[in-house]
Protein backbone atom coordinates (compact mmCIF):
# COMPACT_ATOMS: atom_id res chain seq x y z
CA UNK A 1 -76.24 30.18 6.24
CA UNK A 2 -75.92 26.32 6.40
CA UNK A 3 -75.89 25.91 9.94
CA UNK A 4 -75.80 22.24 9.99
CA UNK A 5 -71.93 22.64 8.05
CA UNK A 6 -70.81 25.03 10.64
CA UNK A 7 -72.02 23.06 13.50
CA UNK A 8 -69.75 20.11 12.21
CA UNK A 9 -67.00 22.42 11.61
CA UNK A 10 -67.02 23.77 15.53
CA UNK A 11 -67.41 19.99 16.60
CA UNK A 12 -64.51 18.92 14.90
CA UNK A 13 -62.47 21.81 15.71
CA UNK A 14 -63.38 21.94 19.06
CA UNK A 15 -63.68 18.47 20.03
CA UNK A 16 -66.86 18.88 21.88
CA UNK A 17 -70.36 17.60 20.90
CA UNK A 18 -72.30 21.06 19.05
CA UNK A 19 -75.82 21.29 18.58
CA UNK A 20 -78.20 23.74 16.95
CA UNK A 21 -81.33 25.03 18.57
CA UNK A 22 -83.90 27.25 17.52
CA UNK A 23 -85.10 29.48 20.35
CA UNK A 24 -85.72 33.14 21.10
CA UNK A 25 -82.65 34.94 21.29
CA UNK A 26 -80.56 35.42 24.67
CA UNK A 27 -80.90 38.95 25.67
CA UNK A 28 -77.72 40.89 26.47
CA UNK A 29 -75.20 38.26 25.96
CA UNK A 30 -73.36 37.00 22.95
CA UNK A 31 -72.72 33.78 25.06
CA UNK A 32 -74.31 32.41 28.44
CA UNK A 33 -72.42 29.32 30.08
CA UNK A 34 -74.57 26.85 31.65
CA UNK A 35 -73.75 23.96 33.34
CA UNK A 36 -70.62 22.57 31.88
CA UNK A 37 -72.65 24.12 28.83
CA UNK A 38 -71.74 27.15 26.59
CA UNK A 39 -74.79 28.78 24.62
CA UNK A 40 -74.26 30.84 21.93
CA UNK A 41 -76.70 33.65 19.78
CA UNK A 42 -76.21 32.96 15.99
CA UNK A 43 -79.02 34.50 15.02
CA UNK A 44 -82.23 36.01 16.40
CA UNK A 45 -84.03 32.77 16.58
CA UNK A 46 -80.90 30.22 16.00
CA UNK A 47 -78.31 29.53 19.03
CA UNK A 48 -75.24 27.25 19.15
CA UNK A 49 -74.98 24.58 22.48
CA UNK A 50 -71.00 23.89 23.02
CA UNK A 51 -71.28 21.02 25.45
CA UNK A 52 -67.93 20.74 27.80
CA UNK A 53 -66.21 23.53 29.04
CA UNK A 54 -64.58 26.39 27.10
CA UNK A 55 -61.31 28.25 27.21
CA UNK A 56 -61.65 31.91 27.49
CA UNK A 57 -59.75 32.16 24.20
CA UNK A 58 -62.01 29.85 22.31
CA UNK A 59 -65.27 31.80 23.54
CA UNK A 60 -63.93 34.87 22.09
CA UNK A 61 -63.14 33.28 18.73
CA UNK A 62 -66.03 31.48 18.75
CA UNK A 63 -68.18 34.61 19.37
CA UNK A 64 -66.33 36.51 16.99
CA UNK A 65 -67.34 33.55 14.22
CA UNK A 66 -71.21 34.55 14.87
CA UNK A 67 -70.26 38.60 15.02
CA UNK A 68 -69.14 37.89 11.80
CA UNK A 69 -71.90 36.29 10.16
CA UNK A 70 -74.08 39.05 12.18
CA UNK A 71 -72.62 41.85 10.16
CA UNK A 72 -72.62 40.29 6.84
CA UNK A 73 -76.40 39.54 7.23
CA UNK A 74 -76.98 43.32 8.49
CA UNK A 75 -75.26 44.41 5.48
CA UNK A 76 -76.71 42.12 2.79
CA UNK A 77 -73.02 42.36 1.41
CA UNK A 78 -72.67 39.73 -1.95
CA UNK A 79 -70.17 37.24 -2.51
CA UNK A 80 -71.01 34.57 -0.36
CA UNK A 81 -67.64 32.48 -1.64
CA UNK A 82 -65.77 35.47 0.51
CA UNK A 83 -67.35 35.00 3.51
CA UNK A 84 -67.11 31.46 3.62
CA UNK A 85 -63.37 32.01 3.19
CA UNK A 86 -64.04 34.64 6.27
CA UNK A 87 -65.88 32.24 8.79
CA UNK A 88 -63.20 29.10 7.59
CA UNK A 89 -60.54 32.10 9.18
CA UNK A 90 -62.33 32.89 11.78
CA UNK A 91 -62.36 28.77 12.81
CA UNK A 92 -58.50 28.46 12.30
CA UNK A 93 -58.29 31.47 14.64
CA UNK A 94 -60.27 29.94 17.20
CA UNK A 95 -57.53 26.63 16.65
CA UNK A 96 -54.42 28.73 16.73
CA UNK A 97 -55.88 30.77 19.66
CA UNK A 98 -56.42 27.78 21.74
CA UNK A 99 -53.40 26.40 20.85
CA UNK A 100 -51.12 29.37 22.08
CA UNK A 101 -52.74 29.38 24.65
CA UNK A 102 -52.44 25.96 26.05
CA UNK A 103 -48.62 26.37 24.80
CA UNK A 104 -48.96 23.54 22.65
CA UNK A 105 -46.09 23.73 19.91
CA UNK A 106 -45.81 20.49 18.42
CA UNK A 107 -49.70 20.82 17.69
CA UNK A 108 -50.62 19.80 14.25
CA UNK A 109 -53.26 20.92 12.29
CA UNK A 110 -56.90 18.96 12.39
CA UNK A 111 -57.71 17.28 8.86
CA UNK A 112 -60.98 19.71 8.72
CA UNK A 113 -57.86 22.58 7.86
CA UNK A 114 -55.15 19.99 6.82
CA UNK A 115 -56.62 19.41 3.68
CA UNK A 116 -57.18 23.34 2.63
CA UNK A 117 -55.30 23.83 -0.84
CA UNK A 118 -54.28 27.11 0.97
CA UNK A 119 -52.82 25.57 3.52
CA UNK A 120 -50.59 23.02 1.56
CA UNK A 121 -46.86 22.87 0.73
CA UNK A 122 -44.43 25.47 2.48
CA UNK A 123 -45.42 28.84 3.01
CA UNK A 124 -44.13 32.06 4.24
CA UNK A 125 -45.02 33.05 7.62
CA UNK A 126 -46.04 36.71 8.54
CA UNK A 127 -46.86 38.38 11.07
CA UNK A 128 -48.56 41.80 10.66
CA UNK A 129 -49.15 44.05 13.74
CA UNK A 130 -51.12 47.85 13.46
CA UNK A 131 -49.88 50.24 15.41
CA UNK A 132 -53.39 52.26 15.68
CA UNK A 133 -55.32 52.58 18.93
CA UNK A 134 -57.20 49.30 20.44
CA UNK A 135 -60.60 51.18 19.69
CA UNK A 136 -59.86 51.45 15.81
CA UNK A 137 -61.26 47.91 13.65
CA UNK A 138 -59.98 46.86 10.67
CA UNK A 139 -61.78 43.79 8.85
CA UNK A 140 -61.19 41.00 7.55
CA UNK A 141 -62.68 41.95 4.26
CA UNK A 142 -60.61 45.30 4.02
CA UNK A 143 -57.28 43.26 4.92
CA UNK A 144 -58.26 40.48 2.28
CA UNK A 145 -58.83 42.88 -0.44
CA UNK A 146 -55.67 44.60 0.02
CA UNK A 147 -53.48 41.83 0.16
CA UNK A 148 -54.89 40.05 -3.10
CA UNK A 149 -53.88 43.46 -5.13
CA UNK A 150 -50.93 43.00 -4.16
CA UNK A 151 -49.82 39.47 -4.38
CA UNK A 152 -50.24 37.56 -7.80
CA UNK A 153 -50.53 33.97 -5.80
CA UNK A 154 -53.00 32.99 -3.30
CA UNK A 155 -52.47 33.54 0.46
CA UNK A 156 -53.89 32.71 3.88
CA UNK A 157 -55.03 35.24 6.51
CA UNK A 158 -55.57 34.38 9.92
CA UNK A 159 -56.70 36.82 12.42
CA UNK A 160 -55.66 36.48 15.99
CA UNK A 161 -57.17 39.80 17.20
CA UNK A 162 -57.94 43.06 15.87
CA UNK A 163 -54.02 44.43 16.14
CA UNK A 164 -52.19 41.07 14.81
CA UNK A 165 -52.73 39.14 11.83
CA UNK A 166 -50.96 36.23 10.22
CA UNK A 167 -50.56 35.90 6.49
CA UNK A 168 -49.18 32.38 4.54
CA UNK A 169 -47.66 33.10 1.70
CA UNK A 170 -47.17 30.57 -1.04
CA UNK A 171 -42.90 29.89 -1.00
CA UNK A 172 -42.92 30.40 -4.85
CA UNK A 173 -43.40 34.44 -4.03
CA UNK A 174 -39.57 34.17 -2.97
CA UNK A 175 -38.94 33.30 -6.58
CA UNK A 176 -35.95 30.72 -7.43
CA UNK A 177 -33.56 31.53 -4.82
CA UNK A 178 -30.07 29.48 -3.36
CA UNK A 179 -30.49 28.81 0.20
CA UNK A 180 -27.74 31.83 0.65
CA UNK A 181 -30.37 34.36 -0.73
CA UNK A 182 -33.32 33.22 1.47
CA UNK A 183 -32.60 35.81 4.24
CA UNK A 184 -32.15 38.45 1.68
CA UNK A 185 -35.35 37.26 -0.74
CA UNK A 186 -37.29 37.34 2.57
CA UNK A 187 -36.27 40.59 4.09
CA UNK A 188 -36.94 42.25 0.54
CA UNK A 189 -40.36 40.33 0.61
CA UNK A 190 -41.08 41.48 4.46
CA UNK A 191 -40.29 45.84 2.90
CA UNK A 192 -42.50 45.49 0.28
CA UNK A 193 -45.61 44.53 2.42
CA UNK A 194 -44.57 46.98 5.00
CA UNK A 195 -44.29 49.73 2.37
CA UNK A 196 -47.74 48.64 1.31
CA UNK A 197 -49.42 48.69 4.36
CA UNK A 198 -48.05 51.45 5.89
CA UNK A 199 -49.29 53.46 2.57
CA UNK A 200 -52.05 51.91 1.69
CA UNK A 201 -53.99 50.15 5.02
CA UNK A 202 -53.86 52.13 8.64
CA UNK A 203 -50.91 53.91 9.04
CA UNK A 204 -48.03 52.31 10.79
CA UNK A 205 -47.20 48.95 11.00
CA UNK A 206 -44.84 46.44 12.11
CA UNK A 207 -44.11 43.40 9.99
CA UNK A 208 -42.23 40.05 11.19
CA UNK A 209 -41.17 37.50 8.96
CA UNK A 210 -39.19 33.42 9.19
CA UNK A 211 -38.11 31.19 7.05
CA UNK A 212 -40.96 28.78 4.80
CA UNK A 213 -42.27 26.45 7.12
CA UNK A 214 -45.59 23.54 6.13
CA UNK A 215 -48.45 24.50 8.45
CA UNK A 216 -49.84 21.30 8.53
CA UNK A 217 -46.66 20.55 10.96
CA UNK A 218 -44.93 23.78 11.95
CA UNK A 219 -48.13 26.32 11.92
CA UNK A 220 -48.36 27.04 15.68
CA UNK A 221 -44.64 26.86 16.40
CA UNK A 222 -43.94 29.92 13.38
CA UNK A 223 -46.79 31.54 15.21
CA UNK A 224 -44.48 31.70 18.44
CA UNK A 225 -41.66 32.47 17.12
CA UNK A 226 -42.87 35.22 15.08
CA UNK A 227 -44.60 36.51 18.10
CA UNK A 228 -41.37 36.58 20.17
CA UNK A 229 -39.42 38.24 17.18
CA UNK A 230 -42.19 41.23 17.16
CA UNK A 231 -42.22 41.30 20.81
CA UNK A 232 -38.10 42.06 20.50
CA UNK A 233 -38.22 43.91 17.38
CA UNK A 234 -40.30 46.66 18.88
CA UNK A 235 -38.51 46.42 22.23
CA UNK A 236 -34.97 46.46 21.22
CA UNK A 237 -35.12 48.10 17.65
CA UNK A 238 -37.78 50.45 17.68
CA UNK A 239 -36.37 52.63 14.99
CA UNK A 240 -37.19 49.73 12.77
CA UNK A 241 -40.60 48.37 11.41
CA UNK A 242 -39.34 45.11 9.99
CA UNK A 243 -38.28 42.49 12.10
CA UNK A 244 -36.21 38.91 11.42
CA UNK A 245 -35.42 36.47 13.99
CA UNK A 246 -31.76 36.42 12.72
CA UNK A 247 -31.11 39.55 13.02
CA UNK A 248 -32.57 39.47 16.87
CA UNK A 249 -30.41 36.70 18.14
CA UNK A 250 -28.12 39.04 20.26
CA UNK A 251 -31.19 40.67 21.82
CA UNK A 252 -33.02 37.44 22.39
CA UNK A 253 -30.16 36.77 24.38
CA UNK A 254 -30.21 39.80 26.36
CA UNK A 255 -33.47 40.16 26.51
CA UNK A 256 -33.58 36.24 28.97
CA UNK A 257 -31.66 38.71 31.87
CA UNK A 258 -33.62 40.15 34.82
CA UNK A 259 -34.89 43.69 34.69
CA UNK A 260 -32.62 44.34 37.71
CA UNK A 261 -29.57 42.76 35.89
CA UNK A 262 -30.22 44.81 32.42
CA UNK A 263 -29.87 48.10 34.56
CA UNK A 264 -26.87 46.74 36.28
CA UNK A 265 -24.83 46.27 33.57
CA UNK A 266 -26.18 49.45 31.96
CA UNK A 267 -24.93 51.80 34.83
CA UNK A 268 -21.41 49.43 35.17
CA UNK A 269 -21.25 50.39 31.73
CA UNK A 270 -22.38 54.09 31.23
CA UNK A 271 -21.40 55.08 34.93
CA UNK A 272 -22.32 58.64 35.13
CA UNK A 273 -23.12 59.25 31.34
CA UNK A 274 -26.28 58.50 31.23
CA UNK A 275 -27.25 62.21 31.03
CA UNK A 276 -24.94 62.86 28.00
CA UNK A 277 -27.06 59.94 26.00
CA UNK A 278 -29.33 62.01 24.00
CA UNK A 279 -30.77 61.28 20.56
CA UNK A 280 -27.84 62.32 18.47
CA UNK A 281 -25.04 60.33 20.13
CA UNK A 282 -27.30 57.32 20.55
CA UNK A 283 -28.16 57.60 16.22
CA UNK A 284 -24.05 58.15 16.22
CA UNK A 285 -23.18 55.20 17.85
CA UNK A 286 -25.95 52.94 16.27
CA UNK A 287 -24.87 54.38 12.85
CA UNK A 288 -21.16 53.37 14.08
CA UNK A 289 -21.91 50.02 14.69
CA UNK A 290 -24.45 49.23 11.62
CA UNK A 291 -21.50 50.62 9.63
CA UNK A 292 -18.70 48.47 10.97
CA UNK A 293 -17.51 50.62 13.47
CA UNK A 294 -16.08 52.52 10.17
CA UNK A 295 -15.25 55.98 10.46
CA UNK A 296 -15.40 57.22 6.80
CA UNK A 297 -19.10 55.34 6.12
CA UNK A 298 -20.42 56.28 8.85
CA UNK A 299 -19.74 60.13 8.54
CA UNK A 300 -21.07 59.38 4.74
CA UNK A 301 -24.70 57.82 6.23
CA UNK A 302 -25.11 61.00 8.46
CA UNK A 303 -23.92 62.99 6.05
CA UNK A 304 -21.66 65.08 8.62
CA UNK A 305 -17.49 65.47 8.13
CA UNK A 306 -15.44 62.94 9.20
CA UNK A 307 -13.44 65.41 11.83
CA UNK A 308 -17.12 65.93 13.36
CA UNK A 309 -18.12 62.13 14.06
CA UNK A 310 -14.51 61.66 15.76
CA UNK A 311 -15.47 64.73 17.51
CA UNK A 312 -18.42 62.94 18.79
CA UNK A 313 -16.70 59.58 19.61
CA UNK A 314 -13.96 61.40 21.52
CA UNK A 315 -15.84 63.33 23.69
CA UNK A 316 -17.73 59.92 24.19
CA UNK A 317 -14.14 58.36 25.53
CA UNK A 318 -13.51 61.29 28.00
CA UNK A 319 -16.79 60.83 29.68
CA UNK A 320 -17.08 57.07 29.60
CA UNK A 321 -13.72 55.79 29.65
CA UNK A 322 -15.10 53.79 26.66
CA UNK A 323 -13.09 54.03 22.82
CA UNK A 324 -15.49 52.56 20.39
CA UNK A 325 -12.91 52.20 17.92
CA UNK A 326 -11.55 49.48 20.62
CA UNK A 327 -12.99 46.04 19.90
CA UNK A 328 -13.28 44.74 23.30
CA UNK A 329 -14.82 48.56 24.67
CA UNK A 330 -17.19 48.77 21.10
CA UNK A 331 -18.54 45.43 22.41
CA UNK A 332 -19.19 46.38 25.94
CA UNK A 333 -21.40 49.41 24.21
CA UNK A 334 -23.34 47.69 21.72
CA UNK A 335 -24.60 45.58 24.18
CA UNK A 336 -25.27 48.28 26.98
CA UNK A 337 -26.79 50.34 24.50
CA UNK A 338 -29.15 47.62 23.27
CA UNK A 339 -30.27 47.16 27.40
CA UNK A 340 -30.44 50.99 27.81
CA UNK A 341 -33.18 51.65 24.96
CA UNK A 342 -35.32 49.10 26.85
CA UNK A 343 -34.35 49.64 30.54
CA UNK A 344 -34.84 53.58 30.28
CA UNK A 345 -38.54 52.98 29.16
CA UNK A 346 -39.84 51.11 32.66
């Protein structure tokens, strides 16, 4: 390992003065602070000095660089171009972490990742989340491997811990769409690599996808937003895996009102029909809406007779008050619907 290149790479990132030592290894600890000091174990005989103090983000990224190199050393693994594209991942983490976490927005990326071919022109922001236990790892490697069989054009993968990943793809994978066709291009984009990894990597998985943005400007800022739209999308819309920040403006909305508030309006709403909201009327009434609040297609996507859904909306009317076929009362659902899913769960 060229030490000497990482050490610059840390400095410039970091902003701090680096410097490499060769001592016997600290026992116990990947990292030992010291007097406006941060040490770090590289190797067995090699340590890292971070002079200044450290957020508690960047000493996890930072220790998670040198786990990394660690584990490719115990493993003797070839291909020394891939885990140089590993630790230069493991750096922008440590950026991006830092970043979040000192709510910076407008922050724009340091030349050191600036000038990465990867990193140029627009690209399509994703952000991947596993729904497997904290416990369960997944590496970079694995991650890396699966993603280039699927995509014909390079992409970036940045991990920001072992549930959450972000992926930049190259805007060309959109093919030549009209501006009217983005959303559509990018939702088809966002099922295909949730259909893939749910198949293919752990299990289940949520994916959350915005428009093409240039990470050299807008990298930290797609970050939060894609965070928020998972954060909704599993909230609000938890029979879905995919998630779009235009499709979540009503619930972004919502979603700014007190706890306290959302279970007001719920019960102003509902009244005393909250015990008649099981499973099946709650699919109905989604189904209703999704449809158009038409009767005939949404019998036909539940595959039940027409008679049988007004059945179901009727007896919904005599023990709410509420006709869904009514614009004003269909309004007044949707939304108290949307609260209940997330208000009934705390």
């Amino acid at each position: 390992m060229d030490w000497e290149t990482l050490r610059e790479r840390l400095e410039r990132i970091l902003q701090r003065e680096v410097t490499v030592e060769k001592a016997p290894a600290i026992t116990g600890k990947d990292f030992e602070p010291r007097a406006n000091k941060t040490v770090f174990e590289a190797t067995k005989d090699v340590r890292f000095v971070i002079y200044g103090s450290l957020t508690h983000a960047e000493e996890q990224l930072v220790s998670l660089l040198f786990d990394h190199q660690r584990s490719q050393d115990r493993r003797g693994r070839s291909g020394a171009g891939f885990s140089e594209e590993e630790r230069q991942a493991t750096l922008l983490s440590a950026w991006v972490m830092d970043r979040l976490e000192q709510g910076d927005l407008d922050a724009v990326l340091p030349e050191s990742f600036a000038a990465w071919p990867s990193l140029s022109g627009m690209k399509i922001p994703v952000l991947l989340y596993g729904e497997y236990p904290e416990r369960q790892y997944t590496s970079y490697g694995e991650l890396r491997k699966l993603l280039q069989s699927f995509f014909d054009e390079e992409v970036t993968l940045i991990p920001l811990h072992n549930k959450q990943w972000v992926i930049l793809g190259d805007e060309i994978l959109l093919g030549d769409k009209g501006e009217e066709e983005l959303e559509v291009s990018l939702q088809d984009f966002a099922s295909g690599l949730q259909e893939m990894f749910s198949s293919e990597w752990v299990g289940e998985c949520h994916v959350a996808i915005t428009y093409p943005v240039q990470p050299s400007k807008k990298l930290i800022a797609a970050i939060v937003m894609l965070r928020e739209t998972m954060e909704l999308g599993r909230a609000y819309r938890f029979s879905s895996n995919i998630h779009m920040p235009w499709e979540l403006r009503l619930e972004a909305l919502l979603d700014k009102a007190s706890d306290n508030a959302k279970r007001r309006f719920v019960d102003g709403v509902f009244k005393r029909a909250e015990p008649s909201l099981d499973a099946e009327l709650i699919t109905t009434l989604d189904t209703f809406f999704s449809e158009n609040c038409n009767v005939s297609d949404t019998a036909k996507k539940l595959y039940i007779h027409r008679n049988t859904l007004l059945y179901r909306l009727d007896k919904f009317k005599q023990e709410t008050g509420l006709d869904v076929r009514d614009f004003d009362h269909a309004v007044l659902v949707k939304l108290a619907l949307l609260l209940y899913k997330v208000t009934k769960r705390k």
